[in-house]
C-alpha atoms as a PDB file:
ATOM      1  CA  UNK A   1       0.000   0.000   0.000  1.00  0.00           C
ATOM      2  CA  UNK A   2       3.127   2.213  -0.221  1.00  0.00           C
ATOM      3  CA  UNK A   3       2.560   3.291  -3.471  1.00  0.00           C
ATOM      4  CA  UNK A   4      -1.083   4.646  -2.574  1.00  0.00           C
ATOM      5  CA  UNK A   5       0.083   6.804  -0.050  1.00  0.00           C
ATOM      6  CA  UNK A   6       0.564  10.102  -1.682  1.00  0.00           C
ATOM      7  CA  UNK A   7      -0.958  13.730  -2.170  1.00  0.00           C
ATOM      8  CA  UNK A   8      -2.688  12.621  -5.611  1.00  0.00           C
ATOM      9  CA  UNK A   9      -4.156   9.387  -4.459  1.00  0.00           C
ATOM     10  CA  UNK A  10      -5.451  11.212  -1.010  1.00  0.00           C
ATOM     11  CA  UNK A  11      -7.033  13.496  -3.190  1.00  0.00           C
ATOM     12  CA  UNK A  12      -9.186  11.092  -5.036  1.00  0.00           C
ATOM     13  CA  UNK A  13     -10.033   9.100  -2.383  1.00  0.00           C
ATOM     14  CA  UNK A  14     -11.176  12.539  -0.221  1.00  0.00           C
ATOM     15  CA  UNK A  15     -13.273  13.097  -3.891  1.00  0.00           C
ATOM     16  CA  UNK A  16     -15.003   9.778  -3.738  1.00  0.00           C
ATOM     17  CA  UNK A  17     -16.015  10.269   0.272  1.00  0.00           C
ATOM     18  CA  UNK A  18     -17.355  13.347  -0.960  1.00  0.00           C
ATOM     19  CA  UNK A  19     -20.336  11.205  -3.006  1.00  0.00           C
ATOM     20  CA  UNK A  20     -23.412  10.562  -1.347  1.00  0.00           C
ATOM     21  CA  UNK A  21     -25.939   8.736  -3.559  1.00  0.00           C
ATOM     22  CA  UNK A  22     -25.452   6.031  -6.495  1.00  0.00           C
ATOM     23  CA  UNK A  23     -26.172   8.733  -9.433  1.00  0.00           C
ATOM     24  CA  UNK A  24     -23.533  10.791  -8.083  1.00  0.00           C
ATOM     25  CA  UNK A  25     -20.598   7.959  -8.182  1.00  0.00           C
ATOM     26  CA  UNK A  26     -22.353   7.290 -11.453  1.00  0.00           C
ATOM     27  CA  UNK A  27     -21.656  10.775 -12.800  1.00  0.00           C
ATOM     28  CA  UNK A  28     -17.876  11.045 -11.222  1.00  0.00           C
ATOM     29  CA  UNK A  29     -16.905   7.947 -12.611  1.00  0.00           C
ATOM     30  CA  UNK A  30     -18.626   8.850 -16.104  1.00  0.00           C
ATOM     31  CA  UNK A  31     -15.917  11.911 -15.772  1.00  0.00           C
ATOM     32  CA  UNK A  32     -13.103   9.693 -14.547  1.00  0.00           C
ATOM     33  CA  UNK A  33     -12.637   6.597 -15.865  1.00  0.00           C
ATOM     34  CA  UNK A  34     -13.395   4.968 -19.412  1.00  0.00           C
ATOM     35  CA  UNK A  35     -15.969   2.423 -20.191  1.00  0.00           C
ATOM     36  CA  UNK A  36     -12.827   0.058 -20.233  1.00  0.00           C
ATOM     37  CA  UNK A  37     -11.736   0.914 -16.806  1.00  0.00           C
ATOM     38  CA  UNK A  38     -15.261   1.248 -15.171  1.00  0.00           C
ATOM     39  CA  UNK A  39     -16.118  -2.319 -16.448  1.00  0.00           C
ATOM     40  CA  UNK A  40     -13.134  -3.943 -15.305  1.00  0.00           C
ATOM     41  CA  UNK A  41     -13.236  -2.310 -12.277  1.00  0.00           C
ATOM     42  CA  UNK A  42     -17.260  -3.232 -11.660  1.00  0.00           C
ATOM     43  CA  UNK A  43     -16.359  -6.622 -12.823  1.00  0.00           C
ATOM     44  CA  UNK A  44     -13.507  -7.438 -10.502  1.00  0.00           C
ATOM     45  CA  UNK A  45     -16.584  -6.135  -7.610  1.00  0.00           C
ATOM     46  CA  UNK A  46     -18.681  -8.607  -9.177  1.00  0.00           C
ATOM     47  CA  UNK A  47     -16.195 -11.447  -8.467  1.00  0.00           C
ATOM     48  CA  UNK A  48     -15.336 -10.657  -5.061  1.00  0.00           C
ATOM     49  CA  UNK A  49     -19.431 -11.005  -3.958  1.00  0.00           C
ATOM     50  CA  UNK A  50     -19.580 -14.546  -5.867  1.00  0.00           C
ATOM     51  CA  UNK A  51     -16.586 -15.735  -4.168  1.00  0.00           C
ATOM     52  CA  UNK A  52     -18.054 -14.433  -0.882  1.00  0.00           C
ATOM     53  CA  UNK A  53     -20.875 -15.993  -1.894  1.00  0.00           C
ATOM     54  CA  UNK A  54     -19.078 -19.292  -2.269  1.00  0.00           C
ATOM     55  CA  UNK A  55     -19.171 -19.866  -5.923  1.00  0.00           C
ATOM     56  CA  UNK A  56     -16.461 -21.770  -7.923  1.00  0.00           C
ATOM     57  CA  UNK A  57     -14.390 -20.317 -10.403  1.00  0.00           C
ATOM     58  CA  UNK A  58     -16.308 -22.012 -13.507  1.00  0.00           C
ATOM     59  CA  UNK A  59     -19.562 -20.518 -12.307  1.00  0.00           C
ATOM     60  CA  UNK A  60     -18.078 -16.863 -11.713  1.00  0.00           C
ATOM     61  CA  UNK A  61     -16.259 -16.512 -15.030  1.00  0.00           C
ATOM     62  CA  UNK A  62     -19.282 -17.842 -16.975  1.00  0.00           C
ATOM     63  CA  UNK A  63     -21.297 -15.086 -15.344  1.00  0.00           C
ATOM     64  CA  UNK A  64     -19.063 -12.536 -14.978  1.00  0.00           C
ATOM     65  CA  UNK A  65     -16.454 -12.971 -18.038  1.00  0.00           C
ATOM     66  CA  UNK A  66     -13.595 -12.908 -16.262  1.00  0.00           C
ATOM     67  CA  UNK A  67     -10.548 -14.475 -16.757  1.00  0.00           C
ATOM     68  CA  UNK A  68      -9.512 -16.995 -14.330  1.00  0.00           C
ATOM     69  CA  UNK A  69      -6.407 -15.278 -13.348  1.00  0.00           C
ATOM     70  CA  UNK A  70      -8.597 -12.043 -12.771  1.00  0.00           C
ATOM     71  CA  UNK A  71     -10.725 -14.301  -9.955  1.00  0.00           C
ATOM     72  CA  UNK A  72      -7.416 -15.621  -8.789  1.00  0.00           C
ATOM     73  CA  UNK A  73      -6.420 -12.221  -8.092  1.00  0.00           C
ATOM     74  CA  UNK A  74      -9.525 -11.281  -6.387  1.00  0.00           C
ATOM     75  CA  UNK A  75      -9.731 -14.260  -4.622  1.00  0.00           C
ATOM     76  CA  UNK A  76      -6.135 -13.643  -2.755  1.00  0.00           C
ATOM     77  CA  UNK A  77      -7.094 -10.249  -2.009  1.00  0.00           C
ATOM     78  CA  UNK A  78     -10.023 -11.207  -0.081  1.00  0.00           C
ATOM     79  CA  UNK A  79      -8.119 -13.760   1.717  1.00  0.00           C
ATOM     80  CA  UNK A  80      -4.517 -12.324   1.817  1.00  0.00           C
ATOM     81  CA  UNK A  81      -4.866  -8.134   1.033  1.00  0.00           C
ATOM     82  CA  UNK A  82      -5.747  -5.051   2.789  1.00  0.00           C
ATOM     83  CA  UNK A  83      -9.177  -6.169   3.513  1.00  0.00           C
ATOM     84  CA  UNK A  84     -10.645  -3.905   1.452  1.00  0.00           C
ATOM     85  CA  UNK A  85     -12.931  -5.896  -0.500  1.00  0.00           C
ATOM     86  CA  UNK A  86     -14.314  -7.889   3.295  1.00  0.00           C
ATOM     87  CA  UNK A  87     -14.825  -4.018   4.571  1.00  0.00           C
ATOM     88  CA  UNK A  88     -17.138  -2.909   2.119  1.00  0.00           C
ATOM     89  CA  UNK A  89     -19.067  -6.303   1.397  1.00  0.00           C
ATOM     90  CA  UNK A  90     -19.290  -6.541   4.871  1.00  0.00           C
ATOM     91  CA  UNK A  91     -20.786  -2.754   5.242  1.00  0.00           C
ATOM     92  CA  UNK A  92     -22.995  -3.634   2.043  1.00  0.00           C
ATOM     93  CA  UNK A  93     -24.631  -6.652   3.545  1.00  0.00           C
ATOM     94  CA  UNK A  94     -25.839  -4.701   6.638  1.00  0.00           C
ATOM     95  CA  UNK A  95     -27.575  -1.999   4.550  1.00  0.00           C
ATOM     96  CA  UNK A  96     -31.452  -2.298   3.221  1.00  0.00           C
ATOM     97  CA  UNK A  97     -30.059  -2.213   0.042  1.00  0.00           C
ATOM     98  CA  UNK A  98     -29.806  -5.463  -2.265  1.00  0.00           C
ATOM     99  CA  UNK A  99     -27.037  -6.213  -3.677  1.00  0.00           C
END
């Protein structure tokens, strides 16, 4: 996490804590990222519920369309990485909201 820690990246993440409703991360990540990026990133999100979820490899790359090495990836940061992904699953789970 070294190379997060810096004046840019604090910026950004102070930007995104400033959103308050789905349309509004909609409309900042419109701005920000491409189609590309926003996919993959949405994707990888995708992957991280189903393996939460407890579904094999097979079923989450037929569904999701991504590559097994991109589930691999996933996969050791939920069990091995900052803890990010447990955090906000975690805080997702307790809200009305369905995922």
């Amino acid at each position: 996490m070294k190379e997060m820690n810096d004046k840019s990246t604090d910026i950004l993440f102070k930007a995104i804590l400033t959103l308050r409703t789905v349309d509004e991360c909609r409309r900042f990540f419109a701005d920000l990222c491409t189609i590309t990026e926003l996919k993959s990133i949405s994707q990888r999100m995708e992957v991280a519920l189903m393996l939460k979820e407890g579904s094999v490899y097979t079923d989450i790359a037929e569904k999701t369309g991504a590559s097994t090495a991109t589930i691999s990836r996933v996969n050791r940061c939920i069990n091995y990485g900052s803890d990010g992904y447990n955090l906000v699953i975690d805080r997702m789970e307790k809200t009305d909201e369905p995922l």
